[in-house]
Protein backbone atom coordinates (compact mmCIF):
# COMPACT_ATOMS: atom_id res chain seq x y z
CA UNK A 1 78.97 209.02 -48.38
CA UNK A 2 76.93 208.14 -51.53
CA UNK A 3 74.58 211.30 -51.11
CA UNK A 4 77.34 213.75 -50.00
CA UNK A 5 78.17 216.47 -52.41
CA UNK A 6 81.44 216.53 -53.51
CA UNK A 7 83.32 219.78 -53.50
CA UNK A 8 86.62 220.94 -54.78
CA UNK A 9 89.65 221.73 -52.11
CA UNK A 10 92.87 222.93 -52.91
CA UNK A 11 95.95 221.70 -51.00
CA UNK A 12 99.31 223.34 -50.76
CA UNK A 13 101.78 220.44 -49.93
CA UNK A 14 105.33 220.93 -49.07
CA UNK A 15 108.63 219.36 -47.15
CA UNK A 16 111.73 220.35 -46.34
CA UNK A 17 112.74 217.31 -44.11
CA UNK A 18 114.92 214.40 -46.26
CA UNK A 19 113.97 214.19 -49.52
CA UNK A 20 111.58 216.51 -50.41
CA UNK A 21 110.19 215.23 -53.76
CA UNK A 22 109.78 212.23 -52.49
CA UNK A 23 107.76 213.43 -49.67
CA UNK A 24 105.47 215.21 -52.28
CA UNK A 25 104.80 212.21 -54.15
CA UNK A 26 104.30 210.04 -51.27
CA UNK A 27 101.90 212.28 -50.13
CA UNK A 28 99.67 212.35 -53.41
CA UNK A 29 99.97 208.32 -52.94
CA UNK A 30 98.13 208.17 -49.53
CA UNK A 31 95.46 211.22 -50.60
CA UNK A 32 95.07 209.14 -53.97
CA UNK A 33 93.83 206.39 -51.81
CA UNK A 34 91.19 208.38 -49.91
CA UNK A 35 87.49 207.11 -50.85
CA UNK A 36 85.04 209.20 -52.33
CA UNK A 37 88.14 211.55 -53.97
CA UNK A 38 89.75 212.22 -56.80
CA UNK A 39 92.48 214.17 -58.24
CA UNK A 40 91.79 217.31 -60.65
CA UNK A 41 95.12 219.48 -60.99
CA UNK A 42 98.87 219.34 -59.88
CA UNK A 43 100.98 222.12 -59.92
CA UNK A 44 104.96 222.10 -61.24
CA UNK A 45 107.39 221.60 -57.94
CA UNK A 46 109.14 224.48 -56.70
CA UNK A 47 111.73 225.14 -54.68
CA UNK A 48 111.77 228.36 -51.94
CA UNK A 49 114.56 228.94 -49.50
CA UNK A 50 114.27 228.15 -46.15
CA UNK A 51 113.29 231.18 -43.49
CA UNK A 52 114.27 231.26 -39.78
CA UNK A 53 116.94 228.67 -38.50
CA UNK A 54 116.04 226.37 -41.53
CA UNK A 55 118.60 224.83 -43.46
CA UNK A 56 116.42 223.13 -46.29
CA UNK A 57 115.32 224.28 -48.83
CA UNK A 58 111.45 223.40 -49.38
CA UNK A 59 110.25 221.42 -51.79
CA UNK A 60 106.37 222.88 -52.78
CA UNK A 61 103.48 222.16 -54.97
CA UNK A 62 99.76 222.48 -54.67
CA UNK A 63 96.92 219.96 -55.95
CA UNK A 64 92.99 220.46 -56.60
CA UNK A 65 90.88 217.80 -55.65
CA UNK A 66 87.68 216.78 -55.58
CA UNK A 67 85.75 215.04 -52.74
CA UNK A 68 82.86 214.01 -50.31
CA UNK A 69 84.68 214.70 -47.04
CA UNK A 70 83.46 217.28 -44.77
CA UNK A 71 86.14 219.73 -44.41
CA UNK A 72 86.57 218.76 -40.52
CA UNK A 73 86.81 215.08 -41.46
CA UNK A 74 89.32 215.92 -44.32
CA UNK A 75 91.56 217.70 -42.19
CA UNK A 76 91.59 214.62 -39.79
CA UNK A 77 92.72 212.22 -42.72
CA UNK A 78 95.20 215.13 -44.44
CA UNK A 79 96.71 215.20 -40.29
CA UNK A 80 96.94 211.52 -40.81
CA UNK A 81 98.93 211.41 -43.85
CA UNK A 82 101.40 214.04 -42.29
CA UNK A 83 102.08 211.91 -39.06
CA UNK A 84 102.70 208.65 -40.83
């Protein structure tokens, strides 16, 4: 990917299953180890009450990145991080 252009994407994360703080950070720890991308801003945590038959509350932040990833290929990965 040395001559792709890198691009900025913004990523709302959130969780509502076990520990949801954790969750957040663990996420940022797996996208922090992405090639070819790098972190720009993080927004405070936030909680929001759960909708539907929810119990949990949701833990929620957002993050701007910056990377070489098509956006197809970066959705593949971001799917990745979700199911592990």
């Amino acid at each position: 990917m040395a001559n792709a252009v890198a691009h900025q994407v913004y990523i709302g994360i959130g969780s509502n299953i076990g520990n949801g703080r954790e969750n957040f950070f663990e996420a940022l720890a797996r996208l922090a180890k992405l090639p070819d991308t790098r972190f720009l801003k993080e927004s405070s945590l936030y909680e929001s009450e759960p909708l539907g038959d929810s119990k949990d509350w949701y833990v929620n932040g957002a993050i701007e990145i910056e990377t070489k990833f098509k956006p197809d290929i970066l959705l593949t990965k971001f799917k990745n991080i979700e199911r592990v």
